[in-house]
PDB file of N, CA and C in Angstrom:
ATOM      1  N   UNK A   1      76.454-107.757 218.182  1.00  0.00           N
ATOM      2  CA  UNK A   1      76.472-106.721 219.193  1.00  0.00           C
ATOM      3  C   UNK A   1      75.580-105.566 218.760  1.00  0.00           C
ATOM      4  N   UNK A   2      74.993-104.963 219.662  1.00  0.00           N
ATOM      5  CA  UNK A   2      74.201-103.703 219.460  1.00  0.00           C
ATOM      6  C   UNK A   2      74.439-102.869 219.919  1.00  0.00           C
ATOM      7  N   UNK A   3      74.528-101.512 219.235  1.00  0.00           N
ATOM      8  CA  UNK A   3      74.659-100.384 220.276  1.00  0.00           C
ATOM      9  C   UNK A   3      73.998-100.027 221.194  1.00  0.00           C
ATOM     10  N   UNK A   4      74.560 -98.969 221.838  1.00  0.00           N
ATOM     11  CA  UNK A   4      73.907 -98.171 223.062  1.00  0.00           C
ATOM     12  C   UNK A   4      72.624 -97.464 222.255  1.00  0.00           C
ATOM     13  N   UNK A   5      71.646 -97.721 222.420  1.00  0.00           N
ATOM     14  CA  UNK A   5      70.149 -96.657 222.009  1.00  0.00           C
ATOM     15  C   UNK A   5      70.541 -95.489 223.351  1.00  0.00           C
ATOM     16  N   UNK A   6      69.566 -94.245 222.472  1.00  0.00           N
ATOM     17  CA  UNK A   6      69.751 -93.272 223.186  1.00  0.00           C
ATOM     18  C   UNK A   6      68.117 -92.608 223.244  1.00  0.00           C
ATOM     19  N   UNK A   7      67.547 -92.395 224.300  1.00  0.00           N
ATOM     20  CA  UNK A   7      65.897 -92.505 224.247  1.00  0.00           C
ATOM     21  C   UNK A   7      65.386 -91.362 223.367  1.00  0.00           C
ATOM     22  N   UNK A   8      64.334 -91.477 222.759  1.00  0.00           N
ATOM     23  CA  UNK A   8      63.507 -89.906 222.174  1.00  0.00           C
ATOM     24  C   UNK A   8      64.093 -88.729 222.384  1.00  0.00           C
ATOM     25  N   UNK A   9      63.592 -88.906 224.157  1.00  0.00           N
ATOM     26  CA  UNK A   9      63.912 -87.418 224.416  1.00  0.00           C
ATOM     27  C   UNK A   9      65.331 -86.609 224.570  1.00  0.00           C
ATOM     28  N   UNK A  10      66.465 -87.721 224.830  1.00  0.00           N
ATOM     29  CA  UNK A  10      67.347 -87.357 224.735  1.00  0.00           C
ATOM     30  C   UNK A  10      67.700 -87.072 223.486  1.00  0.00           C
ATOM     31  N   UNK A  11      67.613 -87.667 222.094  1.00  0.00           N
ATOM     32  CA  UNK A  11      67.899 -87.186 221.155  1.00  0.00           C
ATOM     33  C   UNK A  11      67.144 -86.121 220.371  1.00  0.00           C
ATOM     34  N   UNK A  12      65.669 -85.351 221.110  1.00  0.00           N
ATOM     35  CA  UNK A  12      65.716 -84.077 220.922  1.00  0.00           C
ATOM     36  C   UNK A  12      66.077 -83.408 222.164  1.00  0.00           C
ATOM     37  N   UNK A  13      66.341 -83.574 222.988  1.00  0.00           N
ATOM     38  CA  UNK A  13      67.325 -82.397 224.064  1.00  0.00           C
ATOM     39  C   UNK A  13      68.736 -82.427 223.135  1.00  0.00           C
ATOM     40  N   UNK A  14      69.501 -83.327 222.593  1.00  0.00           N
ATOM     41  CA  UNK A  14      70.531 -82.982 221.466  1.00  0.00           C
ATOM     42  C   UNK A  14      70.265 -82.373 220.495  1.00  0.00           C
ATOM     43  N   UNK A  15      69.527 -82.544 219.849  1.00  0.00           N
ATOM     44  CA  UNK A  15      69.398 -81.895 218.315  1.00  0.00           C
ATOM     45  C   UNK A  15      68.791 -80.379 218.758  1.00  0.00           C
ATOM     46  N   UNK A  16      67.853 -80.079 219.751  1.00  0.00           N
ATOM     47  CA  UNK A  16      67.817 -78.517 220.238  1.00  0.00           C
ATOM     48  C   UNK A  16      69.194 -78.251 220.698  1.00  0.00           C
ATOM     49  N   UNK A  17      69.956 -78.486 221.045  1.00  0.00           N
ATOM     50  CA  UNK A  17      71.192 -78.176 221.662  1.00  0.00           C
ATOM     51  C   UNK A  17      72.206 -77.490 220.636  1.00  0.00           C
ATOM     52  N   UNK A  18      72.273 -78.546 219.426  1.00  0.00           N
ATOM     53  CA  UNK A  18      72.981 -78.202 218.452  1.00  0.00           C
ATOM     54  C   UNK A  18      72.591 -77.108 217.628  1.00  0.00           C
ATOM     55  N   UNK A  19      71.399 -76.792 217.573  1.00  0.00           N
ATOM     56  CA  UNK A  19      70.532 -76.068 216.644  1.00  0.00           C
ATOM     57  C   UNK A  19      70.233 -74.617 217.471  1.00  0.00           C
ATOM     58  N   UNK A  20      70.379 -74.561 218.755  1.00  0.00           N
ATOM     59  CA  UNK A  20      70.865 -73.281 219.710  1.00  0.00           C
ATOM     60  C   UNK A  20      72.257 -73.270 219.627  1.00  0.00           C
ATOM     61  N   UNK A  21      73.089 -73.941 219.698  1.00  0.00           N
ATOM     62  CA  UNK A  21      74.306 -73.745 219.260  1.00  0.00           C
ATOM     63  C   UNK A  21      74.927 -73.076 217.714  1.00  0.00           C
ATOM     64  N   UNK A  22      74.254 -73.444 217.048  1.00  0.00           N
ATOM     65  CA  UNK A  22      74.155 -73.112 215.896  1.00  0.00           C
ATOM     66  C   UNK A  22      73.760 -71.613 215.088  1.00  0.00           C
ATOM     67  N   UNK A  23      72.710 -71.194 216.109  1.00  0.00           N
ATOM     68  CA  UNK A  23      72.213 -70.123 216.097  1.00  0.00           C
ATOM     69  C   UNK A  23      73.298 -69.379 216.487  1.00  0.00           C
ATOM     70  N   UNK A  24      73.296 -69.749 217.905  1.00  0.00           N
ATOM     71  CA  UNK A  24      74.248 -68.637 218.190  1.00  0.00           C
ATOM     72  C   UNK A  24      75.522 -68.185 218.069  1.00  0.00           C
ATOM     73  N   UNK A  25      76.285 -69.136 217.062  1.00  0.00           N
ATOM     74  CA  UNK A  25      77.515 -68.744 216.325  1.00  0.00           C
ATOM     75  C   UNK A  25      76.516 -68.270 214.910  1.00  0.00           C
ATOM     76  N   UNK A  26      75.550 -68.409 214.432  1.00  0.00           N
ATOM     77  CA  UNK A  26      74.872 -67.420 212.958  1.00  0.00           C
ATOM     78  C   UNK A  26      74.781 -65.989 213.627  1.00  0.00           C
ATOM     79  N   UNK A  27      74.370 -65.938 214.695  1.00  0.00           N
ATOM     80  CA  UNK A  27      74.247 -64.297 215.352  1.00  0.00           C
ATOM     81  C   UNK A  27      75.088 -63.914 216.021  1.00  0.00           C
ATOM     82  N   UNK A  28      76.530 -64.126 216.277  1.00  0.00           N
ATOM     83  CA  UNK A  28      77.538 -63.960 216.568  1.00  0.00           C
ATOM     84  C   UNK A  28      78.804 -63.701 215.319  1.00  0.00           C
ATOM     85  N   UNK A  29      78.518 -64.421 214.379  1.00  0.00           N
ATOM     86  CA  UNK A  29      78.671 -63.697 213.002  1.00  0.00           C
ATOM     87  C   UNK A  29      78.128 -62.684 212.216  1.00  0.00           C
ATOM     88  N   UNK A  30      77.088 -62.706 212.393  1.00  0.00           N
ATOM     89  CA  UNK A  30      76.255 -61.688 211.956  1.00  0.00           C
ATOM     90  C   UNK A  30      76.606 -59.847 212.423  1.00  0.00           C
ATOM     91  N   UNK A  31      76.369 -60.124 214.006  1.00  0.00           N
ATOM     92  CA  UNK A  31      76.409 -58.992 214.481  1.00  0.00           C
ATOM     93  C   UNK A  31      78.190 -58.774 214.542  1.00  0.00           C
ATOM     94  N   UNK A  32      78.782 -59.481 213.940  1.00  0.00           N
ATOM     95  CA  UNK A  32      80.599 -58.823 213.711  1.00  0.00           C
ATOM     96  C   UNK A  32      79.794 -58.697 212.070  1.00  0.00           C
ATOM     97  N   UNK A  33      79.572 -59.104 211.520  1.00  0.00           N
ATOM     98  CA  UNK A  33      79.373 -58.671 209.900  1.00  0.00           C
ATOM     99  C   UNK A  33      80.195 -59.220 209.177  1.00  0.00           C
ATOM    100  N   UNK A  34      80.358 -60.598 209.458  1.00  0.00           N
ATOM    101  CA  UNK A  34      80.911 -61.770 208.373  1.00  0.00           C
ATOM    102  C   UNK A  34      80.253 -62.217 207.666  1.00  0.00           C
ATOM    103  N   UNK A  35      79.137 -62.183 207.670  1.00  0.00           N
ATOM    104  CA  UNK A  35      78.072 -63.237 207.088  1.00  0.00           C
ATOM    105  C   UNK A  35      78.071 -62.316 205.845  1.00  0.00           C
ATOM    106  N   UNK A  36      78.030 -63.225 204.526  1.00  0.00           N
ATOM    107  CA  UNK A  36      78.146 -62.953 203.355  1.00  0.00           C
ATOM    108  C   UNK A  36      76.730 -61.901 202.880  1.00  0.00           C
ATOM    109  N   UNK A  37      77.174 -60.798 201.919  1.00  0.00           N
ATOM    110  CA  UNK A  37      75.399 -59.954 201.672  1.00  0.00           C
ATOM    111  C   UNK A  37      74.499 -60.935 201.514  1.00  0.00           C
ATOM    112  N   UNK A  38      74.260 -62.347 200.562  1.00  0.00           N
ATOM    113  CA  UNK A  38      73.585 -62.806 200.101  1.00  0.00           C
ATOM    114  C   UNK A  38      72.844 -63.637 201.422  1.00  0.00           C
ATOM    115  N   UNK A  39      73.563 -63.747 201.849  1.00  0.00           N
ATOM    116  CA  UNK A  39      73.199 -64.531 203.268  1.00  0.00           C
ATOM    117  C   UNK A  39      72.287 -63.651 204.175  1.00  0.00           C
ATOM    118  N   UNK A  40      72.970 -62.365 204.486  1.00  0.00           N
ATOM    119  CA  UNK A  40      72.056 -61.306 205.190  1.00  0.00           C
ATOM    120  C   UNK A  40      70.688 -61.263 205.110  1.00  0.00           C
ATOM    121  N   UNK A  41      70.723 -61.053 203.187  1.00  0.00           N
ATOM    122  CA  UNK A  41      69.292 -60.601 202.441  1.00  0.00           C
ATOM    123  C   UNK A  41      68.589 -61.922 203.027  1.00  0.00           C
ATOM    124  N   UNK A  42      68.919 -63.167 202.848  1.00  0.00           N
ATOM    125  CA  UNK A  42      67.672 -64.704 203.219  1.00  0.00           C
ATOM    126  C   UNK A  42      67.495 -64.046 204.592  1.00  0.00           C
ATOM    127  N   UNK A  43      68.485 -64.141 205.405  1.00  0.00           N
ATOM    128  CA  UNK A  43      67.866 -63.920 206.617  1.00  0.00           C
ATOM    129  C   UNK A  43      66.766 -62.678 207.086  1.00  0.00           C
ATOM    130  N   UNK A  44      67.439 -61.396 206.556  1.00  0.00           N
ATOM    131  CA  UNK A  44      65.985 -60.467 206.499  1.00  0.00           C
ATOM    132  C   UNK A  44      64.548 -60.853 205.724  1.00  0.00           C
ATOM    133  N   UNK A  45      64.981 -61.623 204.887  1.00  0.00           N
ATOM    134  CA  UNK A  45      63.657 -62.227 204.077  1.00  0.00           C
ATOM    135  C   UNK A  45      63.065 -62.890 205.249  1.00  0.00           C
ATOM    136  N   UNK A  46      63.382 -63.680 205.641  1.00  0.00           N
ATOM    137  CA  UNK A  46      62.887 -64.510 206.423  1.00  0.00           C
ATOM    138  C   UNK A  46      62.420 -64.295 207.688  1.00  0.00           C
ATOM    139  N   UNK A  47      63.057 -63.088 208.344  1.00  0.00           N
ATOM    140  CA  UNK A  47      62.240 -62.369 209.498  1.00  0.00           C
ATOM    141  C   UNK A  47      61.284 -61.419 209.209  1.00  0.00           C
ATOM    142  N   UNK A  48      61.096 -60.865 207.582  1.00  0.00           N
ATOM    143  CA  UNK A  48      60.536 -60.245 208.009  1.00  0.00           C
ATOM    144  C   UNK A  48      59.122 -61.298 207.346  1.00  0.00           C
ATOM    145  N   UNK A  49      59.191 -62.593 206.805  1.00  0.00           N
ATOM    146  CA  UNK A  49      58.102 -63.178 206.484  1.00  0.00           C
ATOM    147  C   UNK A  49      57.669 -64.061 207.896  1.00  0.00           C
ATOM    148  N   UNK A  50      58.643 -64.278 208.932  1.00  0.00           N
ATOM    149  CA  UNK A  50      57.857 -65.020 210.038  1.00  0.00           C
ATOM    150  C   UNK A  50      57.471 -63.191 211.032  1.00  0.00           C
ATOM    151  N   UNK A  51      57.677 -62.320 210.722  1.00  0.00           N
ATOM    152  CA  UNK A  51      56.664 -61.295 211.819  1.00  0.00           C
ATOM    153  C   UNK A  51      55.499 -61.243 210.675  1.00  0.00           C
ATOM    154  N   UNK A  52      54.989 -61.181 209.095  1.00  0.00           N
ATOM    155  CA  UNK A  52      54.237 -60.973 208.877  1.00  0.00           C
ATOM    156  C   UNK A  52      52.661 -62.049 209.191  1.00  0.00           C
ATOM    157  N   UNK A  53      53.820 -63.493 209.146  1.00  0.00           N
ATOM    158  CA  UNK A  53      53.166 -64.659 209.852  1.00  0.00           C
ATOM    159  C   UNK A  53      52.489 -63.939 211.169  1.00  0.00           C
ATOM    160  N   UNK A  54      53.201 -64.031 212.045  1.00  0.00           N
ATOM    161  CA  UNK A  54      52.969 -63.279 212.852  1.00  0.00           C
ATOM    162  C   UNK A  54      51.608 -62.614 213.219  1.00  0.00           C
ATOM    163  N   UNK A  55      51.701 -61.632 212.929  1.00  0.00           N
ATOM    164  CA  UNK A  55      50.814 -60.111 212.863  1.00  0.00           C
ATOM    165  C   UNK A  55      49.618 -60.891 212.145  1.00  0.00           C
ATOM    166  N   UNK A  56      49.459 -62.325 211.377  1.00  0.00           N
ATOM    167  CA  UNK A  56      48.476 -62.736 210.403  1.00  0.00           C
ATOM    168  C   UNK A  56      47.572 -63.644 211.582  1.00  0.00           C
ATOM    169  N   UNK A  57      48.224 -64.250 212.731  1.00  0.00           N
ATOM    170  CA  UNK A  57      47.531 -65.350 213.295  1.00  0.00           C
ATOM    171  C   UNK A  57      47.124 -64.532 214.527  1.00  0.00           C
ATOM    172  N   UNK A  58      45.622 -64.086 214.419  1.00  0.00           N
ATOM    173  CA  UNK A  58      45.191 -63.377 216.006  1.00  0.00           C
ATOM    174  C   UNK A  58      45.671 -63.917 217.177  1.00  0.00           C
ATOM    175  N   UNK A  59      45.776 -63.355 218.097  1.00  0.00           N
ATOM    176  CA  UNK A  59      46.362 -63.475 219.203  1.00  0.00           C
ATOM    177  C   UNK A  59      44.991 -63.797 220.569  1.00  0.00           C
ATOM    178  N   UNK A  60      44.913 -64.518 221.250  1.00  0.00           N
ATOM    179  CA  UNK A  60      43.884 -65.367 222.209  1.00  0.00           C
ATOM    180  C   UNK A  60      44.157 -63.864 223.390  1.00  0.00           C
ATOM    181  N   UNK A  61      42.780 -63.441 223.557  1.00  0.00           N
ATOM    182  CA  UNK A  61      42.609 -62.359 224.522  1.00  0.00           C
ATOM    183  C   UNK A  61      42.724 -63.336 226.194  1.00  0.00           C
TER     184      UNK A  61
END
């Protein structure tokens, strides 16, 4: 017997699903202020290295 396959795209319309889901219980913790200091600090690390990304790749006039 074989299972049910589930096509490409459906299994990234799931895995975005979970991973917006995901997010938004990390920023729903966050902004109550559960999230551990050490945890905070990665995450400010990390925004402020994807705006410097950012600000690095010109922007198409």
């Amino acid at each position: 017997m074989s299972a049910p396959t589930i096509s490409r795209e459906q299994a990234i319309r799931n895995t975005r699903a979970a991973l917006d889901r995901a997010r938004a219980r990390r920023d729903a913790d966050r902004a109550a202020g559960r999230l551990a200091p050490e945890v905070e600090l990665i995450l400010r690390r990390l925004e402020r290295q994807q705006r410097e990304q950012q600000l690095a790749i010109p922007h198409a006039a």
